[in-house]
C-alpha atoms as a PDB file:
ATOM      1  CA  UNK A   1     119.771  62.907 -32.983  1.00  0.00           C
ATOM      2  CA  UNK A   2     122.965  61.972 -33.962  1.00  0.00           C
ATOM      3  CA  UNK A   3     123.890  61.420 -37.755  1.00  0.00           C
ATOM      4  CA  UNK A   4     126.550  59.081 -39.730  1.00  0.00           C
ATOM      5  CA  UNK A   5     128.669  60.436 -42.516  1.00  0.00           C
ATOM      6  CA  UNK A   6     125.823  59.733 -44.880  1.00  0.00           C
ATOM      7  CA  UNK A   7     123.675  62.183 -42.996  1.00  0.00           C
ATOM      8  CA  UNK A   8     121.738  58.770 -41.466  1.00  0.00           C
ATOM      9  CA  UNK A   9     120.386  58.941 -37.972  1.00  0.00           C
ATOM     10  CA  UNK A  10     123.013  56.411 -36.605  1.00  0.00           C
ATOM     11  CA  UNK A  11     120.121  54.681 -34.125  1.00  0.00           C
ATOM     12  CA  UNK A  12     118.071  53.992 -36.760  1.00  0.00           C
ATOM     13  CA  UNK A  13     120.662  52.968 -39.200  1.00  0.00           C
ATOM     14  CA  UNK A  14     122.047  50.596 -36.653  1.00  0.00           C
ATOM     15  CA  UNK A  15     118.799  48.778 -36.180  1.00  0.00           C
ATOM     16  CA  UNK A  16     118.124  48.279 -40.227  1.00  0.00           C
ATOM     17  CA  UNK A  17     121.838  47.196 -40.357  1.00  0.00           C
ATOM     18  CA  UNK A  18     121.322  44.896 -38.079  1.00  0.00           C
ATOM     19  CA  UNK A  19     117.715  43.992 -39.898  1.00  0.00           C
ATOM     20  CA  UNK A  20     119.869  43.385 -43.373  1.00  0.00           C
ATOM     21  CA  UNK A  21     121.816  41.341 -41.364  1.00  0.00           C
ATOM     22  CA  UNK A  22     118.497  39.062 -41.115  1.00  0.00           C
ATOM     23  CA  UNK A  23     117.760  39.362 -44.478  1.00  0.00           C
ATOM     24  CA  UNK A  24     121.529  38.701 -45.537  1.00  0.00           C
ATOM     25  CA  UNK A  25     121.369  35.361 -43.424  1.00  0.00           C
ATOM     26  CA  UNK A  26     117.943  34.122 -45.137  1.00  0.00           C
ATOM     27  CA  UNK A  27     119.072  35.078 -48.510  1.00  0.00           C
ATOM     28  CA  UNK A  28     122.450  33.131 -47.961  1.00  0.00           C
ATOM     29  CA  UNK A  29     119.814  30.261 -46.947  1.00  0.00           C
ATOM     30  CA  UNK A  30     117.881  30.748 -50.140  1.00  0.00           C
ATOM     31  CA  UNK A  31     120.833  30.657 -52.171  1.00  0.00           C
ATOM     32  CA  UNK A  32     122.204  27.487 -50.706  1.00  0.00           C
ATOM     33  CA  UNK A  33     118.358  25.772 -51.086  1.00  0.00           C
ATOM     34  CA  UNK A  34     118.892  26.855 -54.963  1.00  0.00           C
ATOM     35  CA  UNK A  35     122.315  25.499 -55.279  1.00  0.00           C
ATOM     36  CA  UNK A  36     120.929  22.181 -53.982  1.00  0.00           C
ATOM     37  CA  UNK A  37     117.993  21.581 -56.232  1.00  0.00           C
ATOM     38  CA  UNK A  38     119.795  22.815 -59.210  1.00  0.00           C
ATOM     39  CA  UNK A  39     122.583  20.154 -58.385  1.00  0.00           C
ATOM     40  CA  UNK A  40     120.080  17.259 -57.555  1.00  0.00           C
ATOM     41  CA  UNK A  41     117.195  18.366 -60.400  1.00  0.00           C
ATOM     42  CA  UNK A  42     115.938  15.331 -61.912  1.00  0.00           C
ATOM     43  CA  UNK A  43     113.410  14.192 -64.175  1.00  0.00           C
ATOM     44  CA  UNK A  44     111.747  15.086 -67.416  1.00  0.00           C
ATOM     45  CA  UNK A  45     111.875  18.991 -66.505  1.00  0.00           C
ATOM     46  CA  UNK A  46     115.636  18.924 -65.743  1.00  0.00           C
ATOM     47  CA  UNK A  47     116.103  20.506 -69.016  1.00  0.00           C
ATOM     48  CA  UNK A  48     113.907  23.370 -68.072  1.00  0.00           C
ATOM     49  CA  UNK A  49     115.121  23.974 -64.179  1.00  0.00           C
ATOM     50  CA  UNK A  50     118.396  23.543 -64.310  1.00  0.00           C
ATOM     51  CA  UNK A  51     119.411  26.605 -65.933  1.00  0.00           C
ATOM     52  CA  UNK A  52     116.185  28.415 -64.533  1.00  0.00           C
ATOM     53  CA  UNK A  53     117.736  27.804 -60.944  1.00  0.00           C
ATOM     54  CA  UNK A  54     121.104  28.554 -62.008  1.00  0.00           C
ATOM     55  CA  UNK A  55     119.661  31.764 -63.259  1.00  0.00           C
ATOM     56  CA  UNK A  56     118.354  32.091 -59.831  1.00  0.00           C
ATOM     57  CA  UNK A  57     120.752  31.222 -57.553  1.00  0.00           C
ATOM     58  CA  UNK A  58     123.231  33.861 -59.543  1.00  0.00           C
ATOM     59  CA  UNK A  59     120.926  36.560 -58.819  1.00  0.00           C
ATOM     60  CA  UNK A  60     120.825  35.263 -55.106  1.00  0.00           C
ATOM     61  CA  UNK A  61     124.370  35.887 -54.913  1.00  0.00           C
ATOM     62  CA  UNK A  62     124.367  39.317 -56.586  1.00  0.00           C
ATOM     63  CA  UNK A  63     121.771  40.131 -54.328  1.00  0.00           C
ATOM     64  CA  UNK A  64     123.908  38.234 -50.768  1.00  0.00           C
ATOM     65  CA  UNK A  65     126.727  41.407 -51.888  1.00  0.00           C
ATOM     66  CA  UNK A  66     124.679  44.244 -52.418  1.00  0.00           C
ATOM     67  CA  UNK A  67     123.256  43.845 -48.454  1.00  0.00           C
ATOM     68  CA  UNK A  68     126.493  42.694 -47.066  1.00  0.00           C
ATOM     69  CA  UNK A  69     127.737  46.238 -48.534  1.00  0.00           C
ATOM     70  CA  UNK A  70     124.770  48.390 -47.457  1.00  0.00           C
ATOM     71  CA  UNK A  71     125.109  46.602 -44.246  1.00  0.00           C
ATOM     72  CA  UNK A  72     128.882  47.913 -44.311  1.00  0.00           C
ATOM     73  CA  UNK A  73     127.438  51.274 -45.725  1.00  0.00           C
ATOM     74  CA  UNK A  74     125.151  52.168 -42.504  1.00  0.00           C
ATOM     75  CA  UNK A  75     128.015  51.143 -40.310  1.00  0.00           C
ATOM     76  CA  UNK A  76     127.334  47.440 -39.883  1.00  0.00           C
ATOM     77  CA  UNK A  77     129.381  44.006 -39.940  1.00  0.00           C
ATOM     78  CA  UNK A  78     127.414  41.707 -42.161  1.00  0.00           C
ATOM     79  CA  UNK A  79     127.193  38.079 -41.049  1.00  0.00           C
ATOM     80  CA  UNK A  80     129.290  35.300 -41.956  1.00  0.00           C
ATOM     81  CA  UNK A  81     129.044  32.140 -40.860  1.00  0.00           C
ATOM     82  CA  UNK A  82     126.692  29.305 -41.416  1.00  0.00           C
ATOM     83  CA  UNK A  83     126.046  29.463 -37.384  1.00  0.00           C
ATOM     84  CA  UNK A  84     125.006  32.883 -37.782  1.00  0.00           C
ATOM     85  CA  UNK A  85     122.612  31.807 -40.786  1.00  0.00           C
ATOM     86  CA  UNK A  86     121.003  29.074 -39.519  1.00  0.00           C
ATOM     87  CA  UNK A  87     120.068  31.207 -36.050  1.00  0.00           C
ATOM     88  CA  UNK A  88     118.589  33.913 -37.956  1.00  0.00           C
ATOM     89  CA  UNK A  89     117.039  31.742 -40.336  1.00  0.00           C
ATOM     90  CA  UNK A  90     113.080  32.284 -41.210  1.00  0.00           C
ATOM     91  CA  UNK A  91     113.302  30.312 -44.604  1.00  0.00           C
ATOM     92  CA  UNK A  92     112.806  26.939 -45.333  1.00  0.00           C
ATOM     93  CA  UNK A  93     115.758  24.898 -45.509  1.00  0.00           C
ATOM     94  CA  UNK A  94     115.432  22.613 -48.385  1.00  0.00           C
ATOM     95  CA  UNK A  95     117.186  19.053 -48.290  1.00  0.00           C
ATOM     96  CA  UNK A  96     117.396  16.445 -50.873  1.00  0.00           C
ATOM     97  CA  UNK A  97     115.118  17.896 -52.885  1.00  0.00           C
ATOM     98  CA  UNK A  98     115.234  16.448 -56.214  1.00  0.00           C
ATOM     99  CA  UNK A  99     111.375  16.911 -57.537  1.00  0.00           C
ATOM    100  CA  UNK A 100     110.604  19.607 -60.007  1.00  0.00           C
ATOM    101  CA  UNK A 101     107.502  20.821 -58.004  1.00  0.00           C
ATOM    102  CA  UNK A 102     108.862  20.575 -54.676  1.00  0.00           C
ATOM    103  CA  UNK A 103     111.699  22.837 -55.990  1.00  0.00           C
ATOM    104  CA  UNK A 104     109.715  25.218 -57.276  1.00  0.00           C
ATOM    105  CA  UNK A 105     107.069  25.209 -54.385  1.00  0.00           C
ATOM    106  CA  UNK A 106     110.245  25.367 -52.291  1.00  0.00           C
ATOM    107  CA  UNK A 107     111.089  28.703 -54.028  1.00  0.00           C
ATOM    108  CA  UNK A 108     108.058  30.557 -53.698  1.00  0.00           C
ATOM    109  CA  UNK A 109     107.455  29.755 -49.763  1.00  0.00           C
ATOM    110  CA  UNK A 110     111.445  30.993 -49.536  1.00  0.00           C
ATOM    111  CA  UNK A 111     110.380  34.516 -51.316  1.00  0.00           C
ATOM    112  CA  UNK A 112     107.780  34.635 -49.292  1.00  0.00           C
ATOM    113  CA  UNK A 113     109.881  34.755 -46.164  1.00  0.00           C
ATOM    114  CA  UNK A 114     112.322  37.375 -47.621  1.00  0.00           C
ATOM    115  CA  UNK A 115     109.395  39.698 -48.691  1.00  0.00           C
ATOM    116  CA  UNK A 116     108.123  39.426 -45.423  1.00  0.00           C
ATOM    117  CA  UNK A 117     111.642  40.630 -44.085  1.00  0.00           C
ATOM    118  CA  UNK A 118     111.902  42.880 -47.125  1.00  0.00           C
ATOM    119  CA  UNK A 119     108.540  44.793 -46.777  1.00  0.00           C
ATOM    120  CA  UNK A 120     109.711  44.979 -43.105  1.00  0.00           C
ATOM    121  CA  UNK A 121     113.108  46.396 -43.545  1.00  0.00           C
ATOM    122  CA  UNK A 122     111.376  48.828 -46.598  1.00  0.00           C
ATOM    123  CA  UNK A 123     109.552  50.523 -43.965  1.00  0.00           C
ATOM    124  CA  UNK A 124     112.113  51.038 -41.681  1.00  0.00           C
ATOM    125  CA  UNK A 125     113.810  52.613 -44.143  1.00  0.00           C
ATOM    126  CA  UNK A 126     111.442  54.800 -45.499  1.00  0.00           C
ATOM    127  CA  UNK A 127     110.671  56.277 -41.625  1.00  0.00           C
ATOM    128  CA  UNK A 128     114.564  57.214 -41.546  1.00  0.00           C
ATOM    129  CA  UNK A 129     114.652  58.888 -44.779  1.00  0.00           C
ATOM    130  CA  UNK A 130     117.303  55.497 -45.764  1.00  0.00           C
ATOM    131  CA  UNK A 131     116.844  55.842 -49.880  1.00  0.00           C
ATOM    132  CA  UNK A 132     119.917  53.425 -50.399  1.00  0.00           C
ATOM    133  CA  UNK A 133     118.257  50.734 -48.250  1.00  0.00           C
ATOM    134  CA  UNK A 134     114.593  51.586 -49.346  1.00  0.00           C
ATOM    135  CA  UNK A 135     115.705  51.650 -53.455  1.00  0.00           C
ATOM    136  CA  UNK A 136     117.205  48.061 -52.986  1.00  0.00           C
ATOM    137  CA  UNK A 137     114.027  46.774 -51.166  1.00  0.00           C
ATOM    138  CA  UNK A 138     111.971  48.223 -53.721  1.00  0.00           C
ATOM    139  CA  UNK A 139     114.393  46.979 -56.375  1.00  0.00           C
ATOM    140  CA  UNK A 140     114.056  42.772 -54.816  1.00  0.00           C
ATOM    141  CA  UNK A 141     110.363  43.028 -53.835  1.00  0.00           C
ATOM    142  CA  UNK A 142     109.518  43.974 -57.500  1.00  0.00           C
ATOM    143  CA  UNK A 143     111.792  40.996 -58.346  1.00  0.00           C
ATOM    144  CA  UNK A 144     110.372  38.632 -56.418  1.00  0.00           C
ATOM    145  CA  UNK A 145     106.726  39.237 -56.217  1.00  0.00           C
ATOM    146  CA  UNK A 146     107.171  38.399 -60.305  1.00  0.00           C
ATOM    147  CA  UNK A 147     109.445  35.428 -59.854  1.00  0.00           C
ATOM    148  CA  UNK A 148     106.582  34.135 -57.424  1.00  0.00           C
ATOM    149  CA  UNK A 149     104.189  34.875 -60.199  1.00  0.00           C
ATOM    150  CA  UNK A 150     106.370  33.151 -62.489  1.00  0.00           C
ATOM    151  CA  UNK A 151     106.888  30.150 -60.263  1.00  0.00           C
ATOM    152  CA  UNK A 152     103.137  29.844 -59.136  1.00  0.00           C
ATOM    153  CA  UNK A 153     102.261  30.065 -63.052  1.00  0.00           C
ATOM    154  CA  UNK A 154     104.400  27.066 -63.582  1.00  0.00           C
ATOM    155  CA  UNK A 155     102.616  24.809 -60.661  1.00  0.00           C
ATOM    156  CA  UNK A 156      99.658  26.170 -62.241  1.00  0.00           C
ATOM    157  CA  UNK A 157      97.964  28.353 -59.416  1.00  0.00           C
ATOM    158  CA  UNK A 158      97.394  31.679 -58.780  1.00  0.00           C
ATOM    159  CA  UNK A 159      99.536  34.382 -56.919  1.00  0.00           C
END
């Protein structure tokens, strides 16, 4: 086994860099859904979303750096390019969405598919001893399994 300057197992790293490179591209795809219903919002809950998916769509971002740099951390190149987004893409792409539930419903079923990535990429992580990569997991699942709460609370099911 050979190990990275981090005192990784550079196999290993190389295949969750290149799994944070998925999750980089769906996030990137989240974040543009959120920019596009907070832009096109409308009705009597406008008041309400708007700044709620602002709110969100900031953390999205936050969230796009912190994997580009852990994928640059293990030794990665993080994607770019809307080409490379769209190919990797597992979450919904939302257009001309301008209803208040079909934005929110369009929220949840996008955490959904980054859980699914996350949970993925958490145990990875966790069989390469990767605490960087398995903290941050732990730190959006936790994140995101509320904001799906949240969401679902609003539309007035269950989680």
């Amino acid at each position: 086994m050979t190990l990275n300057s981090i005192g990784l197992d550079q196999k290993k790293t190389k295949q969750i860099a290149n799994d944070l490179n998925s999750l980089l591209a769906n996030f990137q795809i989240y974040y543009q859904n959120l920019r596009g219903i907070h832009w096109n919002i409308k009705g009597k809950r406008f008041f309400e979303l708007h700044p709620k998916f602002e709110e969100l769509y900031n953390e999205a971002n936050l969230n796009v750096d912190e994997i580009a740099e852990r994928v640059l951390t293990l030794g990665g190149v993080p994607l770019h390019t809307f080409e490379d987004y769209i190919g990797q893409a597992r979450v919904p792409i939302g257009k001309n969405i301008t209803q208040d539930e079909d934005s929110v419903k369009l929220i949840v079923s996008s955490l959904s598919e980054l859980l699914k990535i996350e949970r993925d990429i958490l145990e990875k992580a966790g069989e390469a001893n990767d605490e960087g990569t398995n903290s941050m997991m732990s730190d959006f699942i936790t994140e995101q399994e509320k904001t799906i709460w949240m969401m679902k609370a609003w539309l007035g099911e269950t989680v």
